[in-house]
Protein backbone atom coordinates (compact mmCIF):
# COMPACT_ATOMS: atom_id res chain seq x y z
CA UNK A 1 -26.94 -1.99 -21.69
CA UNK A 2 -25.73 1.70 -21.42
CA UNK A 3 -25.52 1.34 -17.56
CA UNK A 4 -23.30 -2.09 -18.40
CA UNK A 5 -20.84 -0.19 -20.28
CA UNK A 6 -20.51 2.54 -18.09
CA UNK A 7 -20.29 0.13 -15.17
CA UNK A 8 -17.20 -1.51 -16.79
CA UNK A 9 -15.54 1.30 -17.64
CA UNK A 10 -15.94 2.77 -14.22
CA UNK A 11 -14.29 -0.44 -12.93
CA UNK A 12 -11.66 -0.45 -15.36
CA UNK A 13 -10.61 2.97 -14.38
CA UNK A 14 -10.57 2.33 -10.86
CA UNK A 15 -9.02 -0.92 -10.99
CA UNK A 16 -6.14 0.98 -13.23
CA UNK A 17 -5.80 4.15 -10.37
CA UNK A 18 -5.56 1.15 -7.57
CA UNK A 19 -3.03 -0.95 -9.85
CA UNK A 20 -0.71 2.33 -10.46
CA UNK A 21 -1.44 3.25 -6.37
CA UNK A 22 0.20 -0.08 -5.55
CA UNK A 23 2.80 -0.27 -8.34
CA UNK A 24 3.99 3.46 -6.37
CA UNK A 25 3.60 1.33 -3.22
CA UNK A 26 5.81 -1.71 -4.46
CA UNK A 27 8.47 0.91 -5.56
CA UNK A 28 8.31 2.70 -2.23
CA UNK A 29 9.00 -0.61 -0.14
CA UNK A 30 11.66 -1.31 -2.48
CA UNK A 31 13.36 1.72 -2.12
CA UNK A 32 13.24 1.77 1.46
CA UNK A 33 14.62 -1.53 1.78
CA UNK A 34 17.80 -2.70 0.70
CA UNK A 35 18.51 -4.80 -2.13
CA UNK A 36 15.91 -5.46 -5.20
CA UNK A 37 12.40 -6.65 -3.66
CA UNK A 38 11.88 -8.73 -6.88
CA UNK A 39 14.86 -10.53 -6.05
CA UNK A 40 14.25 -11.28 -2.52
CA UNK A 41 10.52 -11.78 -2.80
CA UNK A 42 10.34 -14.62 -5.84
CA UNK A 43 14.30 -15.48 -6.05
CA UNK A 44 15.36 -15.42 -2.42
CA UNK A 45 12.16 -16.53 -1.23
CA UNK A 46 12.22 -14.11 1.25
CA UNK A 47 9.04 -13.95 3.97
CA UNK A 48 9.87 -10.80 5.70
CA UNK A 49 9.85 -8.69 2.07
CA UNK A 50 7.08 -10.63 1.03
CA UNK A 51 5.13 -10.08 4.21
CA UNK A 52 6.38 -6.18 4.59
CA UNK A 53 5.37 -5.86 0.56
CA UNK A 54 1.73 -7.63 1.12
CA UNK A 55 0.33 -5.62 3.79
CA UNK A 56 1.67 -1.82 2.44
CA UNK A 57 -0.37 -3.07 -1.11
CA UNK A 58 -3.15 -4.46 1.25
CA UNK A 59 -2.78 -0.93 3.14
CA UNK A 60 -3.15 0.92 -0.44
CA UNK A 61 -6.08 -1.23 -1.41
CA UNK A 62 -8.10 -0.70 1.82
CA UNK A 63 -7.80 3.10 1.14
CA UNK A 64 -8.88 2.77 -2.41
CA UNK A 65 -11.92 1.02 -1.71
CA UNK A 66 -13.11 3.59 1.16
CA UNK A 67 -12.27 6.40 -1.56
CA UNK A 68 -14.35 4.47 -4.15
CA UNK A 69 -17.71 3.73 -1.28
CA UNK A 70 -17.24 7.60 -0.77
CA UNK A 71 -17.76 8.62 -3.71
CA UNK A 72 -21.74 8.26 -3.43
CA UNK A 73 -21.84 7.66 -7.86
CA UNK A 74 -19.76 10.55 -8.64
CA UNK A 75 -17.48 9.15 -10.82
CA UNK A 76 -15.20 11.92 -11.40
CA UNK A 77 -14.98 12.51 -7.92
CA UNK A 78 -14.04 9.29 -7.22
CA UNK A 79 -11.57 8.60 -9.44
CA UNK A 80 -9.84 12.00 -8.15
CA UNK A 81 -10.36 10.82 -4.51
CA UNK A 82 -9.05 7.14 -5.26
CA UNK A 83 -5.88 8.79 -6.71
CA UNK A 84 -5.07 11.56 -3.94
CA UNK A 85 -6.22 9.51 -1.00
CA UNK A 86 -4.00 6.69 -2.08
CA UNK A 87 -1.02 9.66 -2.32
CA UNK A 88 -1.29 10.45 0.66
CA UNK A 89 -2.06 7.38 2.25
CA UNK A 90 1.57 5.92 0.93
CA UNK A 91 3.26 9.41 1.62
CA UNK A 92 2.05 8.71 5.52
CA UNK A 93 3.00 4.66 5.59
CA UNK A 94 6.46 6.05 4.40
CA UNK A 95 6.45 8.67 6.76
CA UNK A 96 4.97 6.02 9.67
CA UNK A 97 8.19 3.75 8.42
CA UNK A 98 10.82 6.24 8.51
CA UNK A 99 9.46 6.73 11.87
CA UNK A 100 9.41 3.52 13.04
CA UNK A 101 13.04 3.20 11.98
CA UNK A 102 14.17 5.97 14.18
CA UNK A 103 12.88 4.19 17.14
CA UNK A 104 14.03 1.59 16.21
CA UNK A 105 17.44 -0.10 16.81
CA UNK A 106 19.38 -0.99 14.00
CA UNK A 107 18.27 -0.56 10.45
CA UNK A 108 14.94 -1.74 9.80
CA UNK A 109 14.93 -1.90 6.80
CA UNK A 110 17.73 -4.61 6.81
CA UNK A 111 16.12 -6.54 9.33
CA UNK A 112 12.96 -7.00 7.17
CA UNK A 113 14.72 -8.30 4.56
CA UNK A 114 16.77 -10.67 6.96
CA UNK A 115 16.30 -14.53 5.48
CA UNK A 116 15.03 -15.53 8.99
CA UNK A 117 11.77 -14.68 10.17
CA UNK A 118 12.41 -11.38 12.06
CA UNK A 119 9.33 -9.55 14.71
CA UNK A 120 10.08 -6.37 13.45
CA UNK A 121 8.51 -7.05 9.83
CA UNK A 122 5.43 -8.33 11.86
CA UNK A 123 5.30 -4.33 13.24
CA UNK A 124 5.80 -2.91 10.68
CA UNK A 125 3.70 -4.85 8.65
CA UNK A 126 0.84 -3.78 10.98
CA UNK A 127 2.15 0.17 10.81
CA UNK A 128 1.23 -0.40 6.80
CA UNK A 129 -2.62 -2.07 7.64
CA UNK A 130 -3.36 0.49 10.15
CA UNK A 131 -2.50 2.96 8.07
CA UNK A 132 -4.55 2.29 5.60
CA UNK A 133 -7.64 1.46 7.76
CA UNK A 134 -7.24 4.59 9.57
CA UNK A 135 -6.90 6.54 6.28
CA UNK A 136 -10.28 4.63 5.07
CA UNK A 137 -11.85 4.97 8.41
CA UNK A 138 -10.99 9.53 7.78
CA UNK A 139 -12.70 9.23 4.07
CA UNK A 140 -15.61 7.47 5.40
């Protein structure tokens, strides 16, 4: 039974570092792109925002879980790791986005949030997933 609690609240801390990890990653995507994501995303409808928002929490997840598997049972170590992987994995998709923008044309960030179905979000969308995988791939 002691195992059982300690189980759960391993879980429940790493479920809260990956839910606070993401809610950073839905304010970064919303401040890099213009208007309110909320808005777009369940008011507007909006696929591009809701695709672009998807795969950068998708991105954040992946890198959790590899930070959680790496922790071999060392709890402390991987609630630590979960946190500052996760960091730096959404300082780097910013980075990889402001990036992508400059060689880019136009704004990017207005053409993902475009009502029509735009190709760039579909790039940038994969910029956020191999992010994260290659993040994962460096703690494994």
């Amino acid at each position: 039974m002691q195992n059982l609690v300690t189980d759960l609240l391993a879980t429940l801390a790493f479920g809260a570092v990956g839910v606070v990890l993401m809610g950073v990653g839905y304010a970064l995507v919303d401040l890099t792109t213009p208007g309110k994501l909320h808005e777009l995303i369940w008011n507007e409808r909006n696929r591009n925002a809701a695709l672009l928002l998807a795969s950068n929490l998708l991105g954040v997840g992946t890198i959790v879980v590899a930070a959680i598997v790496a922790s071999d049972d060392d709890f402390a170590l991987g609630l630590v790791g979960a946190a500052a992987y996760g960091i730096v994995g959404l300082v780097i998709m910013a980075a990889a986005f402001l990036l992508l923008d400059a060689v880019t044309p136009g704004r990017l960030g207005e053409l993902l949030v475009d009502p029509e179905p735009h190709p760039a979000v579909w790039v940038s969308a994969v910029v956020h997933l191999a992010t994260g995988a290659i993040i994962a791939a460096a703690i494994l």
